[in-house]
Protein backbone atom coordinates (compact mmCIF):
# COMPACT_ATOMS: atom_id res chain seq x y z
CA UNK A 1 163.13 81.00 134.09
CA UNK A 2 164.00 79.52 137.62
CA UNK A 3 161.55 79.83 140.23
CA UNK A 4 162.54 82.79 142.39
CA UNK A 5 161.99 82.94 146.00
CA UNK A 6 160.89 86.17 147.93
CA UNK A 7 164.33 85.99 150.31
CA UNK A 8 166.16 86.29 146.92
CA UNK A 9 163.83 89.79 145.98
CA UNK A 10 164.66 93.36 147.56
CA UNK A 11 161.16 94.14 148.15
CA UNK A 12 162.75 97.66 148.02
CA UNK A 13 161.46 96.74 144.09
CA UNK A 14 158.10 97.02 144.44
CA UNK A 15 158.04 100.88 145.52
CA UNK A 16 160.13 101.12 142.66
CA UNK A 17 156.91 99.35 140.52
CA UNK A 18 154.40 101.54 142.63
CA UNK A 19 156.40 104.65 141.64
CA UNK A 20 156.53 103.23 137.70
CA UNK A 21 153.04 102.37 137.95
CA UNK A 22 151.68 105.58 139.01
CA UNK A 23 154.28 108.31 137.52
CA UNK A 24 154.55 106.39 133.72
CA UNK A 25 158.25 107.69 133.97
CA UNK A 26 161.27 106.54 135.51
CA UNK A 27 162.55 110.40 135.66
CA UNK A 28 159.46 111.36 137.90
CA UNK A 29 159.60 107.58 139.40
CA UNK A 30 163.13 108.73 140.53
CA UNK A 31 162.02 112.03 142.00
CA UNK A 32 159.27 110.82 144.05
CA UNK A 33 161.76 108.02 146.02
CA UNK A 34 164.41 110.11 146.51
CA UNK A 35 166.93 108.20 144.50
CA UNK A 36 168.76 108.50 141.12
CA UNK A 37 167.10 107.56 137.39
CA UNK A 38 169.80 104.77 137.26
CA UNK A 39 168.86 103.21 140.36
CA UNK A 40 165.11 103.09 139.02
CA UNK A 41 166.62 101.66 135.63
CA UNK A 42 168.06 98.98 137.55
CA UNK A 43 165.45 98.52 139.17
CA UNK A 44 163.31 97.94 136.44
CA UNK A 45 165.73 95.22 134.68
CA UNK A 46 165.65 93.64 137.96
CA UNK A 47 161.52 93.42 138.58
CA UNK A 48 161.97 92.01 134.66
CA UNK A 49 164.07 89.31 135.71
CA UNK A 50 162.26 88.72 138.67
CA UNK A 51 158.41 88.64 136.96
CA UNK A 52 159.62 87.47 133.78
CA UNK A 53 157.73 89.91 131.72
CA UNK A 54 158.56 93.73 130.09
CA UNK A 55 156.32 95.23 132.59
CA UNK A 56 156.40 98.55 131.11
CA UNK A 57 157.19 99.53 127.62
CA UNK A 58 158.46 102.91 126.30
CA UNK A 59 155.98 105.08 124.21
CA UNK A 60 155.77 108.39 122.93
CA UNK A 61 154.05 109.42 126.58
CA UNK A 62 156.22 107.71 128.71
CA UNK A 63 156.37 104.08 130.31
CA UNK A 64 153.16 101.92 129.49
CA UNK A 65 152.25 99.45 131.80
CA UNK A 66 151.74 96.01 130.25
CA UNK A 67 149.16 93.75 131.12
CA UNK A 68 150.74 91.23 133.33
CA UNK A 69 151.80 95.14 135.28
CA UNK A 70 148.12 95.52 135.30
CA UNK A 71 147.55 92.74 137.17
CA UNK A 72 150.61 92.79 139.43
CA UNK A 73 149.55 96.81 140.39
CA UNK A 74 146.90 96.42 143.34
CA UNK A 75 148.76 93.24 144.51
CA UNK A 76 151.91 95.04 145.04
CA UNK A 77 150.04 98.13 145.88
CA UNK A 78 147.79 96.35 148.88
CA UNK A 79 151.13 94.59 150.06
CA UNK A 80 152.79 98.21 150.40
CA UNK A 81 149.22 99.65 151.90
CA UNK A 82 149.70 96.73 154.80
CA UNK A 83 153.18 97.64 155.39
CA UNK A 84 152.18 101.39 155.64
CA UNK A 85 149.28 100.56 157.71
CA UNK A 86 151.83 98.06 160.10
CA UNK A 87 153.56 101.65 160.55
CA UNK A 88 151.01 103.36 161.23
CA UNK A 89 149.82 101.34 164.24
CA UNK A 90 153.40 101.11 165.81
CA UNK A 91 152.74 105.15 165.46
CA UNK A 92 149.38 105.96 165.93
CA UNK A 93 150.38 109.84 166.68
CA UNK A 94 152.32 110.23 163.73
CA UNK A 95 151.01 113.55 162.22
CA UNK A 96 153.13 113.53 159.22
CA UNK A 97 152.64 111.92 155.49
CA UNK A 98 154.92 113.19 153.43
CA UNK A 99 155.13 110.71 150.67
CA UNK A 100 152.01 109.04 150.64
CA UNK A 101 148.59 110.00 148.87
CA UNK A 102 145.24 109.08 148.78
CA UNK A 103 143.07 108.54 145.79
CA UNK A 104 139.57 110.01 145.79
CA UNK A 105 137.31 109.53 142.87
CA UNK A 106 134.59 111.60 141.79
CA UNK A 107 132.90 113.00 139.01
CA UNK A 108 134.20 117.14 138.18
CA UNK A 109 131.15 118.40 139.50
CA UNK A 110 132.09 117.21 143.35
CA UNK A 111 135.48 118.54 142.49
CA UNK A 112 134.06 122.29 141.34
CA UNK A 113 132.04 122.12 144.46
CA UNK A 114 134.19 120.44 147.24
CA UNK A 115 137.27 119.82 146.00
CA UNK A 116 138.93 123.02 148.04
CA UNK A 117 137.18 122.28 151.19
CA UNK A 118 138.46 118.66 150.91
CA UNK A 119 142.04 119.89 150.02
CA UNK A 120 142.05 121.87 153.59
CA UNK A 121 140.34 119.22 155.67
CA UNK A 122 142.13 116.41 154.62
CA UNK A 123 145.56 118.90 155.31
CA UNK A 124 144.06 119.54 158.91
CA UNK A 125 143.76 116.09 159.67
CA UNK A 126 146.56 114.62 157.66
CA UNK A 127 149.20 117.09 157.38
CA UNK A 128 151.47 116.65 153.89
CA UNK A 129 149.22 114.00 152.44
CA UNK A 130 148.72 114.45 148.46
CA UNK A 131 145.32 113.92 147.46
CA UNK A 132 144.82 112.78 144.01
CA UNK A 133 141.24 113.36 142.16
CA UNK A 134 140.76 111.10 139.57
CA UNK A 135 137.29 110.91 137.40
CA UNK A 136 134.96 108.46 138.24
CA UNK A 137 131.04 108.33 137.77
CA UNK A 138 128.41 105.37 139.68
CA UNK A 139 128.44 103.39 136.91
CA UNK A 140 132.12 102.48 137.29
CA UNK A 141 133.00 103.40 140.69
CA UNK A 142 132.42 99.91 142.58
CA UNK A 143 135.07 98.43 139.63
CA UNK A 144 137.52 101.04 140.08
CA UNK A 145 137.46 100.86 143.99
CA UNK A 146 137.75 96.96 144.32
CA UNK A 147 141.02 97.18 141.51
CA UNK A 148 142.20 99.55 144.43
CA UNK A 149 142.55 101.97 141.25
CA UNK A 150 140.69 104.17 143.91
CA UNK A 151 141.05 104.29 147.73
CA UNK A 152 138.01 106.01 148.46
CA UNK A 153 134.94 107.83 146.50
CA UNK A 154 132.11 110.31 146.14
CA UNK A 155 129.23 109.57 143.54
CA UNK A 156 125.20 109.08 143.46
CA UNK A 157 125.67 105.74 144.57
CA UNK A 158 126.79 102.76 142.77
CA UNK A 159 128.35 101.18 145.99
CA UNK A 160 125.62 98.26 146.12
CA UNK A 161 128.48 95.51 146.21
CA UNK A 162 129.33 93.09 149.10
CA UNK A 163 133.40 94.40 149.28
CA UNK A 164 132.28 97.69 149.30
CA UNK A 165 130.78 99.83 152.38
CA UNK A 166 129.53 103.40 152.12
CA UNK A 167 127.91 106.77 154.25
CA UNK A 168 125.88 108.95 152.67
CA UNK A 169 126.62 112.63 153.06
CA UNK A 170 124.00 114.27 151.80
CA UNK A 171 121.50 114.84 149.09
CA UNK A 172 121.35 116.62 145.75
CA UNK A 173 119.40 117.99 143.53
CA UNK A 174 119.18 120.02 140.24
CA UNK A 175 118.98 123.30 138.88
CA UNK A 176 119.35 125.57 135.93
CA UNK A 177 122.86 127.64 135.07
CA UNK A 178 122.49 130.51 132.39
CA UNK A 179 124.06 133.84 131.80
CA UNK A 180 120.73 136.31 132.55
CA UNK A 181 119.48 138.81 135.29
CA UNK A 182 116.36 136.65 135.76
CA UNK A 183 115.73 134.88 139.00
CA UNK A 184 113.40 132.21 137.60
CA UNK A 185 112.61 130.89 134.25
CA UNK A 186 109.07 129.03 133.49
CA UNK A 187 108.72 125.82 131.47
CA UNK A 188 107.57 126.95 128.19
CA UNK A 189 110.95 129.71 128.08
CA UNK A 190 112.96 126.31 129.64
CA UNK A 191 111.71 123.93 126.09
CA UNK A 192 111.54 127.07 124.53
CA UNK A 193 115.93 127.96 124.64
CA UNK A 194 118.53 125.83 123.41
CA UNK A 195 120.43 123.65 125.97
CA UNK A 196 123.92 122.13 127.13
CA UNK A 197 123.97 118.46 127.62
CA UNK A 198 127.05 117.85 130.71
CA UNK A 199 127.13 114.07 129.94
CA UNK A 200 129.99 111.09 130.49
CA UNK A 201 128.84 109.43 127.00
CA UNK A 202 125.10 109.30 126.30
CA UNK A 203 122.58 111.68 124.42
CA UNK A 204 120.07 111.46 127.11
CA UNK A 205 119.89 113.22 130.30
CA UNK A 206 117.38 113.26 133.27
CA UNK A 207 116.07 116.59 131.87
CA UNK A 208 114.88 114.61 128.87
CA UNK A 209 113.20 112.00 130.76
CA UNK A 210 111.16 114.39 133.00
CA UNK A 211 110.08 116.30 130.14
CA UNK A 212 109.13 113.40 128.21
CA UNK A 213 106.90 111.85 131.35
CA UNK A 214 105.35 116.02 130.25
CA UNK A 215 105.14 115.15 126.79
CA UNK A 216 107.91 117.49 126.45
CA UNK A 217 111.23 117.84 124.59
CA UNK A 218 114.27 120.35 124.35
CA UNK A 219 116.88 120.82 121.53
CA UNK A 220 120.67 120.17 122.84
CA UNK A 221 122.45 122.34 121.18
CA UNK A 222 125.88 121.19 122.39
CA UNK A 223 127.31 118.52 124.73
CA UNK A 224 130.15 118.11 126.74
CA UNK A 225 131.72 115.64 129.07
CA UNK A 226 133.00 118.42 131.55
CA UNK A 227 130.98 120.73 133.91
CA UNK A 228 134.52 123.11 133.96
CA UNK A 229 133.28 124.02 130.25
CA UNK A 230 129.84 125.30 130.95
CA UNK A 231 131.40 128.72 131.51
CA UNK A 232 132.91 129.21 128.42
CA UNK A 233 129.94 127.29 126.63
CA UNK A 234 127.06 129.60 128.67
CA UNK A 235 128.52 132.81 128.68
CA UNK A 236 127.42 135.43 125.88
CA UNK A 237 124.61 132.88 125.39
CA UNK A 238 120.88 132.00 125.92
CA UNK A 239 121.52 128.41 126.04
CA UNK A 240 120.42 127.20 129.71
CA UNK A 241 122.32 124.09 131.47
CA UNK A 242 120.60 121.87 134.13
CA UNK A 243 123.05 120.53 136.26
CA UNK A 244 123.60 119.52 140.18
CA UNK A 245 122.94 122.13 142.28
CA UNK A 246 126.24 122.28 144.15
CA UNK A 247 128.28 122.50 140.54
CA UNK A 248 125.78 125.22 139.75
CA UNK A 249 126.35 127.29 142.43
CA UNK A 250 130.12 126.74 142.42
CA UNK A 251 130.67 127.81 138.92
CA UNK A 252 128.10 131.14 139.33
CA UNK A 253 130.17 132.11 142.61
CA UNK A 254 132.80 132.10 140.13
CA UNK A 255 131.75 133.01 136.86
CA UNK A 256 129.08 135.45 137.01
CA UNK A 257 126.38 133.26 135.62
CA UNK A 258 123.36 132.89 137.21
CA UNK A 259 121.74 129.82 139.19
CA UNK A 260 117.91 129.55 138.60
CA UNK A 261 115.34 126.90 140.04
CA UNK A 262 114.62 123.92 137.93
CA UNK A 263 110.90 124.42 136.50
CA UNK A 264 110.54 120.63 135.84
CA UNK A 265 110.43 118.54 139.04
CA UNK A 266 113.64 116.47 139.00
CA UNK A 267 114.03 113.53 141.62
CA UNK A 268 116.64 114.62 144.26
CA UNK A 269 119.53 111.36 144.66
CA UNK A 270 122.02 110.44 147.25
CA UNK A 271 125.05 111.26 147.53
CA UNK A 272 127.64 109.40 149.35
CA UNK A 273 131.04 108.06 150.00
CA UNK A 274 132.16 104.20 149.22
CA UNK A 275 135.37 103.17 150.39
CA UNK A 276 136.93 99.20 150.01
CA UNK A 277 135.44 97.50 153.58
CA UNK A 278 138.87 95.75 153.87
CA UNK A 279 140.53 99.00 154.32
CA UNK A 280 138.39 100.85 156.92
CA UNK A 281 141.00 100.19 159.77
CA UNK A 282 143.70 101.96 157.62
CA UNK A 283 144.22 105.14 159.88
CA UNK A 284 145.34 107.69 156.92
CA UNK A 285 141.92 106.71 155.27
CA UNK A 286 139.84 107.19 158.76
CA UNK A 287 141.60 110.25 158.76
CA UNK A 288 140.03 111.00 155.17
CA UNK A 289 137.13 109.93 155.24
CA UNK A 290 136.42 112.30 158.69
CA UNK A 291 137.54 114.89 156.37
CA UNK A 292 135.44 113.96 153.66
CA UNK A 293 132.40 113.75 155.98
CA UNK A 294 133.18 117.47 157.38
CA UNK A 295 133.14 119.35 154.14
CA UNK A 296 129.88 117.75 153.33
CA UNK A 297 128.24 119.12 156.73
């Protein structure tokens, strides 16, 4: 393949690659710029030519990226980001984003809790902006923000990287969720019922380390990877779920069920916000992050 120089590229192509990337379908890439599925076909045999590689291959879901697309996405994305940021300064007053979104990670609990309030301050201060949630947990979340597969994120920490800055916005702790009248439950009835694990993966929880430290134990009777099921797992039972207190209170406000103080001391833990430090002077994620900030207050 001869070497290709960038006056001979459209650089209209890589929003074409962003939109591949990100929507897995030329139909839906097509939609979101405005322009015809043809014109994002030839687009496509074009960023071939021009990368020498497939760069996404057809599949029973949709367009798969391949691994050299991988590795092109947050180059072409942080290229695009500058532009939009070059815009943005020309403009500072610009109120409108139509077209662009931000991508906040966080674990489902943050989202049962906050992710409404964020959805209106974030429209407040950055009218038309889509806000994408995508799950994330500390024990991932510095990776995913320095691929730029997130722009910004809330977790217990796990920001403790040189690339990365953070703010803390508060401070959580934990409490019980079951489907009773009571308005406390002592430790022998806590060992004593059957539990829901909410885990991302293990068998062990923080309940089962403080009760150990007791000499205690507890049988799980179920697990799941998503606080949205303890609802349907809870209700019509006396199993008893210990879970952040801001997911807990979320899900009885909506559900009925009933939010109970923890009988075992738990350790309370951080929470806060992490964000790339080489994209703090991007003024649509200033704009977030205020938002972000205010819903936590």
């Amino acid at each position: 393949m001869n070497p290709i120089n960038i006056t001979q590229v459209d650089l209209n192509l890589l929003k074409t690659f962003e939109a591949l990337h990100d929507e897995s379908s030329a139909s839906r890439a097509a939609v979101r710029l405005g322009v015809t599925q043809s014109a994002i076909s030839a687009g496509l045999r074009r960023l071939r030519e021009v990368y020498g590689d497939q760069l996404f291959v057809r599949t029973g879901r949709g367009l798969a990226p391949t691994l050299r697309a991988n590795q092109l996405k947050p180059l072409i994305s942080e290229a695009l980001d500058r532009c939009r940021q070059s815009l943005a300064l020309v403009h500072p007053d610009n109120q409108q984003y139509q077209g662009r979104s931000v991508v906040l990670g966080l674990s489902d609990d943050f989202e049962i809790a906050y992710g409404r309030r964020l959805i209106v301050e974030i429209a407040q201060r950055a009218p038309k902006l889509r806000v994408i949630f995508r799950q994330t947990h500390s024990q991932i979340v510095a990776g995913a923000l320095l691929d730029r597969t997130l722009d910004l994120a809330i977790t217990a920490g796990g920001f403790a990287h040189s690339r990365l800055s953070r703010q803390v916005l508060g401070e959580g702790d934990y409490r019980c969720l079951v489907d009773s009248d009571q308005t406390r439950i002592s430790l022998e009835e806590f060992v004593a019922r059957d539990h829901v694990l909410v885990s991302s993966g293990g068998f062990i929880g923080i309940t089962d380390e403080g009760l150990a430290a007791q000499g205690l134990s507890r049988h799980v009777c179920a697990s799941t990877s998503h606080f949205a099921a303890l609802p349907f797992l809870l209700k019509g039972s006396q199993a008893v779920a210990t879970i952040p207190g801001h997911a807990a209170q979320a899900i009885a406000d909506m559900t009925g069920l009933r939010v109970l103080p923890c009988p075992l001391p738990l350790p309370h833990y951080p929470v806060e916000l992490g964000w790339r430090t080489q994209a703090q002077l991007d003024p649509m994620l200033l704009k977030v992050r205020e938002a972000i900030v205010a819903s936590f207050i």
